[in-house]
Structures are given as structure tokens and as C-alpha cells.
N, C-alpha and C. Protein backbone atom coordinates (compact mmCIF):
# COMPACT_ATOMS: atom_id res chain seq x y z
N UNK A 1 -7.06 -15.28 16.40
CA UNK A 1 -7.95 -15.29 17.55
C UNK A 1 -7.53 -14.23 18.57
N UNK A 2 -6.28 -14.19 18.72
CA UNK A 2 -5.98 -13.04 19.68
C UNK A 2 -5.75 -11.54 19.13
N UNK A 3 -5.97 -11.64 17.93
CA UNK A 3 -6.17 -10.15 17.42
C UNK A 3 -7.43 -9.70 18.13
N UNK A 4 -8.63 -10.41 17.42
CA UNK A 4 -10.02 -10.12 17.83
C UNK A 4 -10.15 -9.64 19.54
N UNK A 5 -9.57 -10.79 20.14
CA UNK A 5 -9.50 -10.66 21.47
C UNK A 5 -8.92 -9.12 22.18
N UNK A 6 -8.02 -8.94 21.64
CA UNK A 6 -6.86 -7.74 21.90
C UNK A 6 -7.81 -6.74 21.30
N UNK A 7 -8.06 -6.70 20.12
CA UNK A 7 -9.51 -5.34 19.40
C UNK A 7 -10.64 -5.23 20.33
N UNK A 8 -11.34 -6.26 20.61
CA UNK A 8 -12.21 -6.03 21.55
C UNK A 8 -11.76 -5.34 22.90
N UNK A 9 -10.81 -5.98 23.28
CA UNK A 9 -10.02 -5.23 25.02
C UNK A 9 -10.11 -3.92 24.58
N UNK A 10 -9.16 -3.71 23.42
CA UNK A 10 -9.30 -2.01 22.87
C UNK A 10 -10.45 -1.21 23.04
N UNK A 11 -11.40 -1.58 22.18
CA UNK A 11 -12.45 -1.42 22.20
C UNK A 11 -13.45 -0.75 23.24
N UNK A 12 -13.18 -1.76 23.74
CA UNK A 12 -13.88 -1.75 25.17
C UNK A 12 -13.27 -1.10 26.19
N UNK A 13 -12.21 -0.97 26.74
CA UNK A 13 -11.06 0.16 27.27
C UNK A 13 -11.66 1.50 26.96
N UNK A 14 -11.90 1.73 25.54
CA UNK A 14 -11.94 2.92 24.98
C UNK A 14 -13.01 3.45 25.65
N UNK A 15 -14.57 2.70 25.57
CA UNK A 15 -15.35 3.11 25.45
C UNK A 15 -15.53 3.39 27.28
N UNK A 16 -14.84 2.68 27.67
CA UNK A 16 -14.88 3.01 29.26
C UNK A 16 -14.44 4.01 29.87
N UNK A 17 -13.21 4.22 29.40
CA UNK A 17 -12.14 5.51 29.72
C UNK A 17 -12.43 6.85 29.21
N UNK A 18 -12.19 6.54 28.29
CA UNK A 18 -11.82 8.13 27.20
C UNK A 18 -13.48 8.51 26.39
N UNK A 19 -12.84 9.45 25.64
CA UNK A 19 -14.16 9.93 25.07
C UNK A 19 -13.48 9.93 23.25
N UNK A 20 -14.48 10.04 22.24
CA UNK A 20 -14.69 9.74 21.09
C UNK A 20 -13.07 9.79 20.05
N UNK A 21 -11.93 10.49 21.11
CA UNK A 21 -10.74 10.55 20.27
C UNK A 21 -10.01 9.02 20.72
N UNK A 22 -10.26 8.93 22.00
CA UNK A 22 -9.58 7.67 22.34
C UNK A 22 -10.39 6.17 21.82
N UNK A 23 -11.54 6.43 21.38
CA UNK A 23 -12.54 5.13 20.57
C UNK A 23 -12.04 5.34 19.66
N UNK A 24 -12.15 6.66 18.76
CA UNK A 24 -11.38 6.31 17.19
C UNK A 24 -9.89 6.19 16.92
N UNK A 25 -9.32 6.12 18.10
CA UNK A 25 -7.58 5.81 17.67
C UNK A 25 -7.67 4.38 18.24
N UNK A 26 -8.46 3.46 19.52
CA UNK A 26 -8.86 2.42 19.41
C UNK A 26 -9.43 1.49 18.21
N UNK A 27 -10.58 1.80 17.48
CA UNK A 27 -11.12 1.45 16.49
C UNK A 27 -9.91 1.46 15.47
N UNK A 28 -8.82 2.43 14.93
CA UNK A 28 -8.07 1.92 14.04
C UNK A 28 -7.14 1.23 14.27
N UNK A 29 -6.65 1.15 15.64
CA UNK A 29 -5.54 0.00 15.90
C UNK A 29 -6.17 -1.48 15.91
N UNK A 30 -7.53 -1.21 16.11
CA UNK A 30 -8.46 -2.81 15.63
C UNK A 30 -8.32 -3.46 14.43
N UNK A 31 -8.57 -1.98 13.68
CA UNK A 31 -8.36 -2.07 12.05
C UNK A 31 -7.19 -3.28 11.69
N UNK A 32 -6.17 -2.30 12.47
CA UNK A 32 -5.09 -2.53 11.51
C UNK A 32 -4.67 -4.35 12.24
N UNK A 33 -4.81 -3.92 13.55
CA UNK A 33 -4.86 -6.15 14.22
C UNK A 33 -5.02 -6.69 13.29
N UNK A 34 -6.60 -6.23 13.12
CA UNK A 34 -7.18 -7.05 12.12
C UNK A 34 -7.25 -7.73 10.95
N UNK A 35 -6.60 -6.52 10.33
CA UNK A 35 -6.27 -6.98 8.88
C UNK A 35 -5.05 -7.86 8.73
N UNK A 36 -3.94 -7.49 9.91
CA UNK A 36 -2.81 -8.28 9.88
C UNK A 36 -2.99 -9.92 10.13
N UNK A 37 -4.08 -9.80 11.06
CA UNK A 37 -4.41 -11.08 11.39
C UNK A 37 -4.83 -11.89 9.95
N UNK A 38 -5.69 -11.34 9.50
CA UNK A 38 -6.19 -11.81 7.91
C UNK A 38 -4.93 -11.92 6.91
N UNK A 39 -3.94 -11.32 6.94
CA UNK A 39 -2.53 -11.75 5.95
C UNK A 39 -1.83 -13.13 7.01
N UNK A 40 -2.08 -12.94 8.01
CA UNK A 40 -1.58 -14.09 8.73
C UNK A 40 -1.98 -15.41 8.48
N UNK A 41 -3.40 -15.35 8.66
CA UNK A 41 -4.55 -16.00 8.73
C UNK A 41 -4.36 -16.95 7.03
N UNK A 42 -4.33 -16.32 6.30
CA UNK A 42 -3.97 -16.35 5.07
C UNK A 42 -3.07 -16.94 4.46
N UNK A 43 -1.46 -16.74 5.02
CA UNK A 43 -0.39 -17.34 4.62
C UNK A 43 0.42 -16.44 4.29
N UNK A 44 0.03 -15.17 3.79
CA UNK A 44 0.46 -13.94 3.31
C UNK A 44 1.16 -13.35 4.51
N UNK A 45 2.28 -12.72 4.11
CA UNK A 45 3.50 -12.04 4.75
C UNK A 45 2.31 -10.50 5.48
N UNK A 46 2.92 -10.13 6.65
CA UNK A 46 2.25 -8.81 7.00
C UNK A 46 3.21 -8.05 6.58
N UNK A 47 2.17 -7.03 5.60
CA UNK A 47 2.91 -5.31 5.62
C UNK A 47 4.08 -4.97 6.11
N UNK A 48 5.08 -5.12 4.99
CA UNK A 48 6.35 -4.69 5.89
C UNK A 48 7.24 -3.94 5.15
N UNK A 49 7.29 -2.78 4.83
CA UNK A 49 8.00 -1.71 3.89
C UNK A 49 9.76 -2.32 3.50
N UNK A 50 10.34 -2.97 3.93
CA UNK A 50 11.68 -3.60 3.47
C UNK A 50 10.72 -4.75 2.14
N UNK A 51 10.21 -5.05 2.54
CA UNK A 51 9.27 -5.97 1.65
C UNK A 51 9.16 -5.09 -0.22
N UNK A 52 8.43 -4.03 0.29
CA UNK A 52 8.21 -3.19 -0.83
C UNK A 52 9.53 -2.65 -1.86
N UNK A 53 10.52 -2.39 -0.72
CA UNK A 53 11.70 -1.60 -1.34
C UNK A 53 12.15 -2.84 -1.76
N UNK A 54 12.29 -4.02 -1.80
CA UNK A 54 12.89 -5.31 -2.35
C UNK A 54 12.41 -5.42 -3.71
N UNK A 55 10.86 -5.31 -3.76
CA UNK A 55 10.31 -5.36 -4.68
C UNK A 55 10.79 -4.32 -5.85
N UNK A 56 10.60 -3.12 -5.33
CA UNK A 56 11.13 -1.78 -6.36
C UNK A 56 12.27 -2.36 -7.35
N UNK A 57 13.05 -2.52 -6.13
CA UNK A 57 14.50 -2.79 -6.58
C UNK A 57 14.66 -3.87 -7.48
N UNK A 58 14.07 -4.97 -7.49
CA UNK A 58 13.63 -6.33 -8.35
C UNK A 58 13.01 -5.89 -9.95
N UNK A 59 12.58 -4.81 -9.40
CA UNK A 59 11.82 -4.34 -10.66
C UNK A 59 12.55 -2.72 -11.47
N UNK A 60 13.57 -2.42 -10.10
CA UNK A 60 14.27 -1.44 -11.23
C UNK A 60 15.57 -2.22 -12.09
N UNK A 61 16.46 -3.57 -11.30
CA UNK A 61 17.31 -4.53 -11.76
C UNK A 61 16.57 -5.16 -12.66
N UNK A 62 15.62 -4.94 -13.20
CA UNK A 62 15.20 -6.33 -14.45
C UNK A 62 14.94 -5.23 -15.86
N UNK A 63 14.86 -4.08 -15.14
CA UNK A 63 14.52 -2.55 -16.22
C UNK A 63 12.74 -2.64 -16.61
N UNK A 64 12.61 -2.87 -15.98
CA UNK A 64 10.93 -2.57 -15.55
C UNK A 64 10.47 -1.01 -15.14
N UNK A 65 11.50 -0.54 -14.32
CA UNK A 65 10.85 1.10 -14.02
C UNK A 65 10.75 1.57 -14.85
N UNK A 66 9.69 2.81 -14.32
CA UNK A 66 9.21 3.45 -15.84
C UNK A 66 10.51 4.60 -15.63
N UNK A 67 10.16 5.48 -16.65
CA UNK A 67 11.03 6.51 -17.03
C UNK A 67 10.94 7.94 -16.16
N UNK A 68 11.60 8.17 -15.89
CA UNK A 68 11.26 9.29 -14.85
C UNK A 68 11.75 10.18 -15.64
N UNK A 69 12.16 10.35 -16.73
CA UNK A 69 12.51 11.92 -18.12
C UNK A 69 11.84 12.69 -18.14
N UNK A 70 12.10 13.64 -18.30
CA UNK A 70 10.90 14.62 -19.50
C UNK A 70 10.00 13.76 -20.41
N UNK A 71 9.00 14.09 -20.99
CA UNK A 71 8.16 13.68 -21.93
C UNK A 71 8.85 14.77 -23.31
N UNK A 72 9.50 13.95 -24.28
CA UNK A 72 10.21 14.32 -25.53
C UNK A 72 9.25 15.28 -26.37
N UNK A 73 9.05 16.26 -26.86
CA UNK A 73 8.51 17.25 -27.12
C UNK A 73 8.23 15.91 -29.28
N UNK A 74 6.78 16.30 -29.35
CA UNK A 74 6.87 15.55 -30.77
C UNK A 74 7.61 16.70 -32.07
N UNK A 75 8.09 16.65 -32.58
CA UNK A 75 8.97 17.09 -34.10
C UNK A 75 7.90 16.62 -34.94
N UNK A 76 7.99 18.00 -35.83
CA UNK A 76 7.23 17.63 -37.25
C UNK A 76 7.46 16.43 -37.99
N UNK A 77 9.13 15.62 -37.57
CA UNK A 77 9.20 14.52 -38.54
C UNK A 77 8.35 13.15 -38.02
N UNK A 78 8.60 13.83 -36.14
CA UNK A 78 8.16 12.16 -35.45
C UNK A 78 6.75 12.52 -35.59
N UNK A 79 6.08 13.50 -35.86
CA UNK A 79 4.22 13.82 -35.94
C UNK A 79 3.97 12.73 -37.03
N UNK A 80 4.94 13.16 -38.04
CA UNK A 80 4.32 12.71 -39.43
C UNK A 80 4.62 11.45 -39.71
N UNK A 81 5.53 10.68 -39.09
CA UNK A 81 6.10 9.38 -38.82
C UNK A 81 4.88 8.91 -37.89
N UNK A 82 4.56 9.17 -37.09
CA UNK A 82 3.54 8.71 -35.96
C UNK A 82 1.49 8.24 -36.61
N UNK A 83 1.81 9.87 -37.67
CA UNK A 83 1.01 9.49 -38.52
C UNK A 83 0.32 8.11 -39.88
N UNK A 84 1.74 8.20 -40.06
CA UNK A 84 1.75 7.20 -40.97
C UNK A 84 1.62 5.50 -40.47
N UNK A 85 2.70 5.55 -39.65
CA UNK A 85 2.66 4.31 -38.77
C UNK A 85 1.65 3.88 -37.81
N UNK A 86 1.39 5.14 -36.77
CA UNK A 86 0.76 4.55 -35.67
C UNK A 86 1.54 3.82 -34.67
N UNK A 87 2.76 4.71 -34.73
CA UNK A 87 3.68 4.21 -33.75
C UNK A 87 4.94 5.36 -33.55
């Protein structure tokens, strides 16, 4: 409720004061209230980048990341192996 409230003040500030740069840097700090309010609203954790890097890390400790190598050049043996198999 006090997101909305606080977006609108924005909002409305903007449109009083400033001209079309200060409405659209208003309008996205509404945005973003907003949406936080909706992960709130929700039950869901707000956007929080320690969040993400936890995750990475959860997922490079279990060997989930992908491979960050070169891509292995194919050999006539692994072509013809690949052929046969399909693998």
C-alpha cells in the first residue's frame, strides 16, 4: 500500500516540478516500488544480488556449471564414432 502511495507522490512531484526527464526517472522508480511491492506482496524475497551469487555458487558446488572450455575441435575418429552412435 505504501509503495503505490510513495509512486503516486513521485509521480505527481514529477509532473509538477520538472519536465519529461524528471517524469521518466519518476515513472521508473514507480516501476521498480512496484514490482518490489509485488515480491513482497507475494512472499517472495526482493531482488537482492548476494541472493543470486549464493545461488551460482550452489550450483557451481553441486557441478552444475556449464563448461567455460573451448569447444573440442571433432577428429575423424570422434565424426565417425558420432556417426555411428549418435552420441
Amino acid at each position: 500500500m505504501w509503495s503505490m502511495v510513495t509512486s503516486g507522490l513521485l509521480i505527481s512531484t514529477a509532473l509538477l516540478i520538472g519536465g519529461p526527464a524528471l517524469l521518466a526517472t519518476a515513472i521508473a522508480l514507480s516501476v521498480v516500488l512496484l514490482v518490489r511491492a509485488l515480491y513482497v506482496a507475494t512472499g517472495r524475497p526482493p531482488i537482492d544480488p548476494q541472493q543470486w551469487r549464493q545461488h551460482w555458487q550452489r550450483r557451481r558446488d553441486n557441478g552444475e556449471d556449464w563448461s567455460t572450455g573451448p569447444i573440442p575441435t571433432m577428429t575423424d575418429e570422434r565424426t565417425r564414432q558420432y556417426e555411428r552412435t549418435g552420441r
